[in-house]
C-alpha atoms as a PDB file:
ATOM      1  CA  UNK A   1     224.559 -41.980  63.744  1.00  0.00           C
ATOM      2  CA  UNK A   2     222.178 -42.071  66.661  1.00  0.00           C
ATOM      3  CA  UNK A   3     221.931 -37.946  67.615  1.00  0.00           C
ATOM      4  CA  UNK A   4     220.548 -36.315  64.887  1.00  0.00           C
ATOM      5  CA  UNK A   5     220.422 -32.933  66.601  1.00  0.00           C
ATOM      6  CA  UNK A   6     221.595 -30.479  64.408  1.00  0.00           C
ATOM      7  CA  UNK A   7     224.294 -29.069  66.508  1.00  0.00           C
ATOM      8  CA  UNK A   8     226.130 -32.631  66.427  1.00  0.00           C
ATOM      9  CA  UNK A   9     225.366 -33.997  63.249  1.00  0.00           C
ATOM     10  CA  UNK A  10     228.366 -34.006  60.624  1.00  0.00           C
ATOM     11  CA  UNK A  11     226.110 -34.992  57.799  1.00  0.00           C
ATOM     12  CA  UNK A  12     222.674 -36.770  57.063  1.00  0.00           C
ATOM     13  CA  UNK A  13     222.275 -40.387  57.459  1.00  0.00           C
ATOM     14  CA  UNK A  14     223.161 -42.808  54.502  1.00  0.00           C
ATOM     15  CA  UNK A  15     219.135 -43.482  54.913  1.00  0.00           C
ATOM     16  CA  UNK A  16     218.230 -40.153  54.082  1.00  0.00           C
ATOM     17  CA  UNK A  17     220.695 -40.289  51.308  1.00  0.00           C
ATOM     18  CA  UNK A  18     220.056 -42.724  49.097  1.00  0.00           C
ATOM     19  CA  UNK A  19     218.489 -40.552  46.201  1.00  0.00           C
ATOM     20  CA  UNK A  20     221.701 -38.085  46.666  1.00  0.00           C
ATOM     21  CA  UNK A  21     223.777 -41.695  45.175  1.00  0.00           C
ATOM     22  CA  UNK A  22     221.266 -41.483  42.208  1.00  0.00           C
ATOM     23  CA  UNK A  23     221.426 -37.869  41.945  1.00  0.00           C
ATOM     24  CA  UNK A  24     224.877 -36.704  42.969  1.00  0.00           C
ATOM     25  CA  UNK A  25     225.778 -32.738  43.317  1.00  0.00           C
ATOM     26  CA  UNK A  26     228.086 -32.544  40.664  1.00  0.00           C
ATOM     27  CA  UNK A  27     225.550 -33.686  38.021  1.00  0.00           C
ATOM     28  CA  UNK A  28     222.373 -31.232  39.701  1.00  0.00           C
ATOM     29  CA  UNK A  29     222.731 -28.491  37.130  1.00  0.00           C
ATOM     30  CA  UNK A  30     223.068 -30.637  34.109  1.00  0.00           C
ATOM     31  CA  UNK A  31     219.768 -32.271  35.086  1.00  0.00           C
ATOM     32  CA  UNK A  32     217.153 -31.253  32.993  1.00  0.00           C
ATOM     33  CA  UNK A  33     214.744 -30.387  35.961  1.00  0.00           C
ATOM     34  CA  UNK A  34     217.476 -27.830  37.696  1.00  0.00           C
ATOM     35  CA  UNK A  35     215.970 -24.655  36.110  1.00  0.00           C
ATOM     36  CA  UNK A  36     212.904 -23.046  38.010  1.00  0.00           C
ATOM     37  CA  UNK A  37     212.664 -24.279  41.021  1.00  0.00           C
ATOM     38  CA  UNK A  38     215.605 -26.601  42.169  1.00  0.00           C
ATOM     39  CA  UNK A  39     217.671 -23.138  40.952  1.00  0.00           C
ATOM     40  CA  UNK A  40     216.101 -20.848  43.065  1.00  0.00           C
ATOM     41  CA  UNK A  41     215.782 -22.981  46.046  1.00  0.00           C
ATOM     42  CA  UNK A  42     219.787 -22.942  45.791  1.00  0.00           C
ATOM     43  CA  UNK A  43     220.126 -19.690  44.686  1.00  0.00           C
ATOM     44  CA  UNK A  44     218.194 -18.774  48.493  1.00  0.00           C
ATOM     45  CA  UNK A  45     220.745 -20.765  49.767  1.00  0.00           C
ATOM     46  CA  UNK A  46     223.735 -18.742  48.101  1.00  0.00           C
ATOM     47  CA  UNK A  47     222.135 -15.709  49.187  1.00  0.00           C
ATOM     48  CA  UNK A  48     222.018 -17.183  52.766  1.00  0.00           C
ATOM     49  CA  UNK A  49     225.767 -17.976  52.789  1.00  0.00           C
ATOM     50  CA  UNK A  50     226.935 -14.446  51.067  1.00  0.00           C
ATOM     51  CA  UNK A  51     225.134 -13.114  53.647  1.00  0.00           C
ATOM     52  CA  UNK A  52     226.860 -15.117  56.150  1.00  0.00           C
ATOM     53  CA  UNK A  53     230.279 -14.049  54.434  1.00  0.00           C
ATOM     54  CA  UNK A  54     229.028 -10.609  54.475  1.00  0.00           C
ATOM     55  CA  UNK A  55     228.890 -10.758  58.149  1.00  0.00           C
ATOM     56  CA  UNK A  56     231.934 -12.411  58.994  1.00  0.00           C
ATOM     57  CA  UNK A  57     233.734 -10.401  56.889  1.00  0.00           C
ATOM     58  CA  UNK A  58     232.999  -6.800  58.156  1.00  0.00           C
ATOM     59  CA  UNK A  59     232.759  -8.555  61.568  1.00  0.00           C
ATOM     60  CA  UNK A  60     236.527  -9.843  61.253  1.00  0.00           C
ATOM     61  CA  UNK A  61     237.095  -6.188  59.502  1.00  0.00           C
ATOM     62  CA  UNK A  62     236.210  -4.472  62.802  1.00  0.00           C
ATOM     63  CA  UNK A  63     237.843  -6.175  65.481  1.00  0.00           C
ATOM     64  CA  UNK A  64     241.392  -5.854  63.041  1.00  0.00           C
ATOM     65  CA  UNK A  65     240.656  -2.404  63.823  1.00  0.00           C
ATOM     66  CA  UNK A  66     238.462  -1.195  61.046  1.00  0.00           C
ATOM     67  CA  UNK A  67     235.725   1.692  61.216  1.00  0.00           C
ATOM     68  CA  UNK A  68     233.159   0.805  63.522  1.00  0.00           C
ATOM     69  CA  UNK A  69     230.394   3.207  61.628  1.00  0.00           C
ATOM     70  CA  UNK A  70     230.987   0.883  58.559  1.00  0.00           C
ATOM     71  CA  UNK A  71     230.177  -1.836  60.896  1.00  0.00           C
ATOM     72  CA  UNK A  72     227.232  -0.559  62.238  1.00  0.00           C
ATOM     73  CA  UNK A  73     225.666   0.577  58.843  1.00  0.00           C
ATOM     74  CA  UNK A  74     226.567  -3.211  57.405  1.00  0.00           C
ATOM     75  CA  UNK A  75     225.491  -5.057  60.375  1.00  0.00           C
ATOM     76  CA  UNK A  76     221.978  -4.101  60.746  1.00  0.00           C
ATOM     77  CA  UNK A  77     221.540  -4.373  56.832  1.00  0.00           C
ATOM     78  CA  UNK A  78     222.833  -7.956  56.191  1.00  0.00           C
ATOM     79  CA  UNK A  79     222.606  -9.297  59.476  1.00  0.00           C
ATOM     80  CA  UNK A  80     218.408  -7.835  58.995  1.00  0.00           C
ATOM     81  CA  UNK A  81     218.136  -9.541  55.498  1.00  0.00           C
ATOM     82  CA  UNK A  82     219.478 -12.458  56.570  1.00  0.00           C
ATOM     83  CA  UNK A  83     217.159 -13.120  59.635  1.00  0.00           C
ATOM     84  CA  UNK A  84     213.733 -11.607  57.608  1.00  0.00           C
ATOM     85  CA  UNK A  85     214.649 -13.748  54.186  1.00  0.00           C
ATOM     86  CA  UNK A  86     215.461 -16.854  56.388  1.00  0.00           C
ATOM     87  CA  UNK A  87     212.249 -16.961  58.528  1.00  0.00           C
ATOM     88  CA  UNK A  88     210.236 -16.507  55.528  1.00  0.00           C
ATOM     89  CA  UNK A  89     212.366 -19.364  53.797  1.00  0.00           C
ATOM     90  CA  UNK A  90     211.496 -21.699  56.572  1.00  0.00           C
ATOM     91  CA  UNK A  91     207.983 -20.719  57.100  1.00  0.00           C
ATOM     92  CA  UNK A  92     207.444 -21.573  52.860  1.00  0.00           C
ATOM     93  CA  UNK A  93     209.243 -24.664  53.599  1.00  0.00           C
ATOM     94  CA  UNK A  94     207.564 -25.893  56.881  1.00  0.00           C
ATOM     95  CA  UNK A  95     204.025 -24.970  55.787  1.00  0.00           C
ATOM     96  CA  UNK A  96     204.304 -26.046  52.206  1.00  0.00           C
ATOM     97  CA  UNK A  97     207.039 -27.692  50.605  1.00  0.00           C
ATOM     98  CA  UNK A  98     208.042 -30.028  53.147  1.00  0.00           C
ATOM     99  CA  UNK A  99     204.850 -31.837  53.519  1.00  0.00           C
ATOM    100  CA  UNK A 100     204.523 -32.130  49.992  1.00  0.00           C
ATOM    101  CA  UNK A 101     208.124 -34.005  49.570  1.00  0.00           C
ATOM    102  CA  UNK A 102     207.006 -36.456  52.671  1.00  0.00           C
ATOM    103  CA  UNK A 103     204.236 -37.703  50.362  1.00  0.00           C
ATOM    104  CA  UNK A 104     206.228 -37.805  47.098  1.00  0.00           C
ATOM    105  CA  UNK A 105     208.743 -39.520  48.831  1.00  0.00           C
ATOM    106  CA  UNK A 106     207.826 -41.255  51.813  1.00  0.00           C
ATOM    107  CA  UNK A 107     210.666 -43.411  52.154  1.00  0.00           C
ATOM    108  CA  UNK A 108     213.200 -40.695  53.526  1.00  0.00           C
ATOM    109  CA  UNK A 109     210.117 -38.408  55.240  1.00  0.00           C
ATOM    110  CA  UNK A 110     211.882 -38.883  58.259  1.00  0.00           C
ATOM    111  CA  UNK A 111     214.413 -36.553  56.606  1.00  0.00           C
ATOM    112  CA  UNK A 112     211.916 -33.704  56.234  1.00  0.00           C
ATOM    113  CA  UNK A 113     210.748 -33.935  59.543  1.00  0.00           C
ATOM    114  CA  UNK A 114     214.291 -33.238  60.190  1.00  0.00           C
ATOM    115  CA  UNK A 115     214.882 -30.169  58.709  1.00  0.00           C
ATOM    116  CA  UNK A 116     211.448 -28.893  60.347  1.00  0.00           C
ATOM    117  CA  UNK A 117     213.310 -29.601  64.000  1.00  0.00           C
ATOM    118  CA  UNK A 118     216.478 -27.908  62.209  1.00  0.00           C
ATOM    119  CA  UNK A 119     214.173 -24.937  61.911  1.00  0.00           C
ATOM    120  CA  UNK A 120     213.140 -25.136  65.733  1.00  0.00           C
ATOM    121  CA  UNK A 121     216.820 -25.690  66.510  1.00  0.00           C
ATOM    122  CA  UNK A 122     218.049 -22.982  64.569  1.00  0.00           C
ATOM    123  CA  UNK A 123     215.202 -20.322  66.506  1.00  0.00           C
ATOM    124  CA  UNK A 124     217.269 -19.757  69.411  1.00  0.00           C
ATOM    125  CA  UNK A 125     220.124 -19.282  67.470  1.00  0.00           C
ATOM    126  CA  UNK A 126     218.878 -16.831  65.371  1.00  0.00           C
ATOM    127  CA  UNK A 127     217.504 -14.903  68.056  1.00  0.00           C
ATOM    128  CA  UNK A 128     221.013 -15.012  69.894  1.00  0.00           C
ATOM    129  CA  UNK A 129     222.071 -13.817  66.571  1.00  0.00           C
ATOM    130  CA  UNK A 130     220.172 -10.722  66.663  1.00  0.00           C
ATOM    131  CA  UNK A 131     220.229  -9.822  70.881  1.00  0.00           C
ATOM    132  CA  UNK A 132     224.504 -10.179  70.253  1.00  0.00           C
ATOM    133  CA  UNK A 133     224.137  -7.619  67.229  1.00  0.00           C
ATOM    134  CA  UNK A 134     221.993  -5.211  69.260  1.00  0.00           C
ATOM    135  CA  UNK A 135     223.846  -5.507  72.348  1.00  0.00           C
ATOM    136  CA  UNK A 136     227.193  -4.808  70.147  1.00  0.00           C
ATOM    137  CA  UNK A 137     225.439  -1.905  68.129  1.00  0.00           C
ATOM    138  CA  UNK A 138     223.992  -0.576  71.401  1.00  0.00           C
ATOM    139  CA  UNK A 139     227.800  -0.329  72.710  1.00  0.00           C
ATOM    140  CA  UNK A 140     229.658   0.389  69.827  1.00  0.00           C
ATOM    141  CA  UNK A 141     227.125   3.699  69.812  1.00  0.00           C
ATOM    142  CA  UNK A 142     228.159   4.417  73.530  1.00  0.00           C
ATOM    143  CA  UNK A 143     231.477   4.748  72.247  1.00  0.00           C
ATOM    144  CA  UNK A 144     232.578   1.358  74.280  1.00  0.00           C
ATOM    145  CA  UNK A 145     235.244  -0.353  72.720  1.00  0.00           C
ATOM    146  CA  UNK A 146     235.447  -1.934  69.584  1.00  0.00           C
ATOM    147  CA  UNK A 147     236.742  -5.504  69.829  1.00  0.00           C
ATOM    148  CA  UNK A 148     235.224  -5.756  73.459  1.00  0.00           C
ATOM    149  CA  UNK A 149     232.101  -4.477  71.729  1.00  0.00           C
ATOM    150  CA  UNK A 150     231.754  -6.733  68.541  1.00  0.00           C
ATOM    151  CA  UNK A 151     233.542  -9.969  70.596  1.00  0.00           C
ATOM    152  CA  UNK A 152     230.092 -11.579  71.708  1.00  0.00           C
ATOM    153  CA  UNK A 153     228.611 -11.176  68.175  1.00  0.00           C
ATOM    154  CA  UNK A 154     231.320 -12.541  66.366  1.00  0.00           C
ATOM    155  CA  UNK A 155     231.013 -16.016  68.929  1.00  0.00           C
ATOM    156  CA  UNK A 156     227.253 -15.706  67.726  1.00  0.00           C
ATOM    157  CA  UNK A 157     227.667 -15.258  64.067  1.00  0.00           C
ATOM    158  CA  UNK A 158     230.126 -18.171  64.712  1.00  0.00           C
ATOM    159  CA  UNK A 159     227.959 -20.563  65.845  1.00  0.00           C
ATOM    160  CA  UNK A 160     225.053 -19.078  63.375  1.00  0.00           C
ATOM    161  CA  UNK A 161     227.105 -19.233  60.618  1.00  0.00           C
ATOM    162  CA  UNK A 162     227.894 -23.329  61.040  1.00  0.00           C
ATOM    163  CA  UNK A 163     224.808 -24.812  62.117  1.00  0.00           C
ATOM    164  CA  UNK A 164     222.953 -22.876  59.026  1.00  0.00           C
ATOM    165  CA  UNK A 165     225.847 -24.460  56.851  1.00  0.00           C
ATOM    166  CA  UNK A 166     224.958 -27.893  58.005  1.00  0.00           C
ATOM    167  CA  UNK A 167     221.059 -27.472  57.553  1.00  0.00           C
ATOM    168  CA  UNK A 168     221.448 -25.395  54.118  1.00  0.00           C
ATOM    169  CA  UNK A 169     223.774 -28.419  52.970  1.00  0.00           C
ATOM    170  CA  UNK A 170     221.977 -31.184  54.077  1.00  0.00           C
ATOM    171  CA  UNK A 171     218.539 -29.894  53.146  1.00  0.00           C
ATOM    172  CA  UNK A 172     219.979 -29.855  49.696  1.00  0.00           C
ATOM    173  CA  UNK A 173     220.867 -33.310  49.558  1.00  0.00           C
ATOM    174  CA  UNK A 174     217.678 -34.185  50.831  1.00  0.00           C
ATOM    175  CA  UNK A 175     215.443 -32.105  48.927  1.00  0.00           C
ATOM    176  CA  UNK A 176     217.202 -31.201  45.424  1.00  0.00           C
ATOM    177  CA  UNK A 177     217.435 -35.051  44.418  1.00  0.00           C
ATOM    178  CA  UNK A 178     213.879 -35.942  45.193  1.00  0.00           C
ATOM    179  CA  UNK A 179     212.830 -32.542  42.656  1.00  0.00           C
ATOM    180  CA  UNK A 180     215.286 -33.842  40.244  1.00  0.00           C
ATOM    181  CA  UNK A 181     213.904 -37.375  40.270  1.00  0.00           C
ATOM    182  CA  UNK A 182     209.856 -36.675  40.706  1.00  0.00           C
ATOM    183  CA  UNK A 183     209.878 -33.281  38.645  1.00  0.00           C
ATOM    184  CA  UNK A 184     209.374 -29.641  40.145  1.00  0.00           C
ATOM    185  CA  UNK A 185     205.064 -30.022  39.757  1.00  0.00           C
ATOM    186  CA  UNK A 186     206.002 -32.373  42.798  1.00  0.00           C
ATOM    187  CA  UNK A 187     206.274 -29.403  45.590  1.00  0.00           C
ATOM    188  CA  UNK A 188     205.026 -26.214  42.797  1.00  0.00           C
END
Protein backbone atom coordinates (compact mmCIF):
# COMPACT_ATOMS: atom_id res chain seq x y z
CA UNK A 1 0.00 0.00 0.00
CA UNK A 2 1.97 2.91 -1.37
CA UNK A 3 -0.94 5.99 -1.17
CA UNK A 4 -1.76 6.46 2.17
CA UNK A 5 -4.05 9.41 1.50
CA UNK A 6 -6.99 9.03 3.34
CA UNK A 7 -9.43 9.23 0.56
CA UNK A 8 -7.81 5.92 -1.01
CA UNK A 9 -6.75 3.99 1.76
CA UNK A 10 -8.98 0.78 2.56
CA UNK A 11 -7.25 0.18 5.83
CA UNK A 12 -3.87 0.92 7.72
CA UNK A 13 -0.76 -0.78 6.79
CA UNK A 14 0.13 -4.27 8.36
CA UNK A 15 3.19 -1.93 9.79
CA UNK A 16 1.04 0.19 11.65
CA UNK A 17 -0.78 -2.83 12.80
CA UNK A 18 1.17 -4.99 14.46
CA UNK A 19 0.02 -4.17 18.14
CA UNK A 20 -3.79 -4.49 16.75
CA UNK A 21 -2.49 -8.69 16.24
CA UNK A 22 -1.55 -8.48 20.02
CA UNK A 23 -4.49 -6.56 20.94
CA UNK A 24 -7.36 -7.52 18.67
CA UNK A 25 -10.94 -5.56 18.81
CA UNK A 26 -12.90 -8.22 20.00
CA UNK A 27 -10.85 -8.64 23.22
CA UNK A 28 -10.55 -4.34 23.84
CA UNK A 29 -13.27 -4.23 26.45
CA UNK A 30 -12.26 -7.24 28.39
CA UNK A 31 -8.83 -5.65 28.79
CA UNK A 32 -8.32 -4.46 32.04
CA UNK A 33 -7.07 -0.94 30.85
CA UNK A 34 -10.47 -0.26 28.62
CA UNK A 35 -12.24 1.77 31.38
CA UNK A 36 -11.32 5.61 31.57
CA UNK A 37 -9.77 6.54 28.86
CA UNK A 38 -9.61 3.90 25.97
CA UNK A 39 -13.74 4.04 26.77
CA UNK A 40 -14.24 7.45 26.22
CA UNK A 41 -11.95 7.89 23.37
CA UNK A 42 -14.48 5.27 21.68
CA UNK A 43 -17.37 6.43 23.16
CA UNK A 44 -16.33 10.10 21.04
CA UNK A 45 -16.17 7.96 18.31
CA UNK A 46 -19.82 6.45 18.74
CA UNK A 47 -21.02 9.80 19.23
CA UNK A 48 -19.28 10.80 15.92
CA UNK A 49 -20.97 7.99 13.94
CA UNK A 50 -24.67 8.48 15.61
CA UNK A 51 -24.22 11.70 14.56
CA UNK A 52 -23.35 10.69 11.17
CA UNK A 53 -26.54 8.31 11.23
CA UNK A 54 -28.43 11.16 12.54
CA UNK A 55 -27.68 13.01 9.44
CA UNK A 56 -28.15 10.54 6.91
CA UNK A 57 -31.12 9.55 8.28
CA UNK A 58 -33.27 12.79 8.33
CA UNK A 59 -31.26 13.61 5.16
CA UNK A 60 -32.63 10.32 3.35
CA UNK A 61 -36.07 11.26 5.36
CA UNK A 62 -36.36 14.49 3.34
CA UNK A 63 -35.65 13.80 -0.09
CA UNK A 64 -38.44 10.54 0.36
CA UNK A 65 -40.55 13.44 0.80
CA UNK A 66 -40.55 14.14 4.47
CA UNK A 67 -41.08 17.66 6.26
CA UNK A 68 -38.47 19.90 5.33
CA UNK A 69 -38.91 22.11 8.78
CA UNK A 70 -37.93 18.81 10.61
CA UNK A 71 -34.98 18.88 8.42
CA UNK A 72 -33.96 22.17 8.96
CA UNK A 73 -34.38 22.12 12.84
CA UNK A 74 -32.21 18.58 12.82
CA UNK A 75 -29.68 19.65 10.41
CA UNK A 76 -28.21 22.61 11.98
CA UNK A 77 -28.31 20.75 15.46
CA UNK A 78 -26.42 17.49 14.61
CA UNK A 79 -24.76 18.49 11.63
CA UNK A 80 -23.38 21.75 14.37
CA UNK A 81 -22.41 19.15 17.10
CA UNK A 82 -20.82 17.11 14.92
CA UNK A 83 -18.42 19.72 13.28
CA UNK A 84 -17.79 21.75 16.97
CA UNK A 85 -17.20 18.18 18.98
CA UNK A 86 -14.97 16.93 16.04
CA UNK A 87 -12.60 19.96 15.73
CA UNK A 88 -12.15 19.98 19.35
CA UNK A 89 -11.51 16.08 19.19
CA UNK A 90 -8.75 16.64 16.73
CA UNK A 91 -7.27 19.69 18.18
CA UNK A 92 -6.91 17.39 21.86
CA UNK A 93 -5.51 14.79 19.70
CA UNK A 94 -3.04 16.77 17.44
CA UNK A 95 -1.74 18.99 20.27
CA UNK A 96 -1.61 16.37 22.95
CA UNK A 97 -2.25 12.87 22.65
CA UNK A 98 -0.68 12.13 19.50
CA UNK A 99 2.74 13.25 20.32
CA UNK A 100 2.64 11.50 23.41
CA UNK A 101 1.82 7.92 21.65
CA UNK A 102 4.87 8.73 19.01
CA UNK A 103 7.19 8.56 22.03
CA UNK A 104 5.56 5.61 23.84
CA UNK A 105 5.60 3.88 20.79
CA UNK A 106 7.95 4.93 18.31
CA UNK A 107 7.93 2.04 16.20
CA UNK A 108 4.47 2.75 14.41
CA UNK A 109 4.85 6.91 14.91
CA UNK A 110 4.58 7.04 11.40
CA UNK A 111 0.97 6.00 12.10
CA UNK A 112 0.24 9.07 14.23
CA UNK A 113 1.63 11.33 11.92
CA UNK A 114 -0.99 9.85 9.82
CA UNK A 115 -3.95 10.55 11.47
CA UNK A 116 -2.59 14.29 11.99
CA UNK A 117 -2.64 14.54 7.84
CA UNK A 118 -6.17 12.66 8.21
CA UNK A 119 -7.10 15.72 10.21
CA UNK A 120 -5.74 18.17 7.41
CA UNK A 121 -7.46 15.93 4.87
CA UNK A 122 -10.60 15.79 6.52
CA UNK A 123 -10.62 20.13 6.80
CA UNK A 124 -11.90 20.63 3.46
CA UNK A 125 -14.31 18.14 3.85
CA UNK A 126 -15.76 19.32 6.77
CA UNK A 127 -16.01 22.68 5.56
CA UNK A 128 -17.81 21.34 2.29
CA UNK A 129 -19.88 19.71 4.87
CA UNK A 130 -21.09 22.79 6.37
CA UNK A 131 -21.20 25.41 2.95
CA UNK A 132 -23.64 22.20 1.36
CA UNK A 133 -25.85 22.43 4.66
CA UNK A 134 -26.10 26.22 4.48
CA UNK A 135 -26.55 26.44 0.90
CA UNK A 136 -29.47 23.65 1.33
CA UNK A 137 -30.94 25.46 4.51
CA UNK A 138 -30.60 28.80 2.70
CA UNK A 139 -32.94 27.22 -0.18
CA UNK A 140 -35.06 25.03 1.54
CA UNK A 141 -36.07 28.57 3.48
CA UNK A 142 -36.71 30.22 -0.02
CA UNK A 143 -39.20 27.69 -0.44
CA UNK A 144 -36.95 26.01 -3.43
CA UNK A 145 -37.49 22.54 -3.75
CA UNK A 146 -36.86 19.89 -1.52
CA UNK A 147 -34.85 17.08 -3.12
CA UNK A 148 -33.18 19.71 -5.54
CA UNK A 149 -32.51 21.56 -2.29
CA UNK A 150 -31.02 18.83 0.10
CA UNK A 151 -29.31 16.82 -3.21
CA UNK A 152 -25.78 18.59 -2.85
CA UNK A 153 -25.70 17.98 0.95
CA UNK A 154 -26.58 14.56 0.90
CA UNK A 155 -23.32 13.98 -1.89
CA UNK A 156 -21.42 15.92 1.00
CA UNK A 157 -22.57 14.08 4.02
CA UNK A 158 -21.73 11.13 1.66
CA UNK A 159 -18.37 11.64 1.22
CA UNK A 160 -18.10 13.11 5.03
CA UNK A 161 -19.65 10.34 6.36
CA UNK A 162 -16.90 7.62 4.74
CA UNK A 163 -13.70 9.22 4.98
CA UNK A 164 -14.52 9.98 8.91
CA UNK A 165 -15.39 6.13 9.04
CA UNK A 166 -12.01 5.23 7.74
CA UNK A 167 -10.01 7.70 10.08
CA UNK A 168 -12.37 6.96 13.27
CA UNK A 169 -11.62 3.12 12.48
CA UNK A 170 -8.21 3.17 11.80
CA UNK A 171 -7.24 5.62 14.51
CA UNK A 172 -8.66 3.01 16.77
CA UNK A 173 -6.55 0.33 15.72
CA UNK A 174 -3.73 2.45 15.97
CA UNK A 175 -4.25 4.13 19.11
CA UNK A 176 -6.55 1.80 21.44
CA UNK A 177 -3.85 -1.14 21.36
CA UNK A 178 -0.86 0.95 22.20
CA UNK A 179 -3.23 2.35 25.60
CA UNK A 180 -4.09 -1.17 26.20
CA UNK A 181 -0.50 -2.39 26.07
CA UNK A 182 1.51 0.79 27.79
CA UNK A 183 -1.44 1.75 30.27
CA UNK A 184 -3.73 4.98 30.02
CA UNK A 185 -0.84 7.27 32.32
CA UNK A 186 0.85 6.81 28.78
CA UNK A 187 -1.20 9.81 26.91
CA UNK A 188 -3.32 11.08 30.58
Amino acid sequence: MNDLTLGTRDHLPDALRVLLADYPRETWESHPHFAGLVEFWLDRHLMFRRLLEALNTETQTLLDGGDPARFGTALPRFGGMLLQQLHGHHQIEDAHYFPLLEKAAPEIARGFQLMEADHVQLDPALSGFADAANLSLGKLSEGANAKDSVAPFAKSLDSLSNLLDRHLTDEEELVVPVVLKLGPDTIG
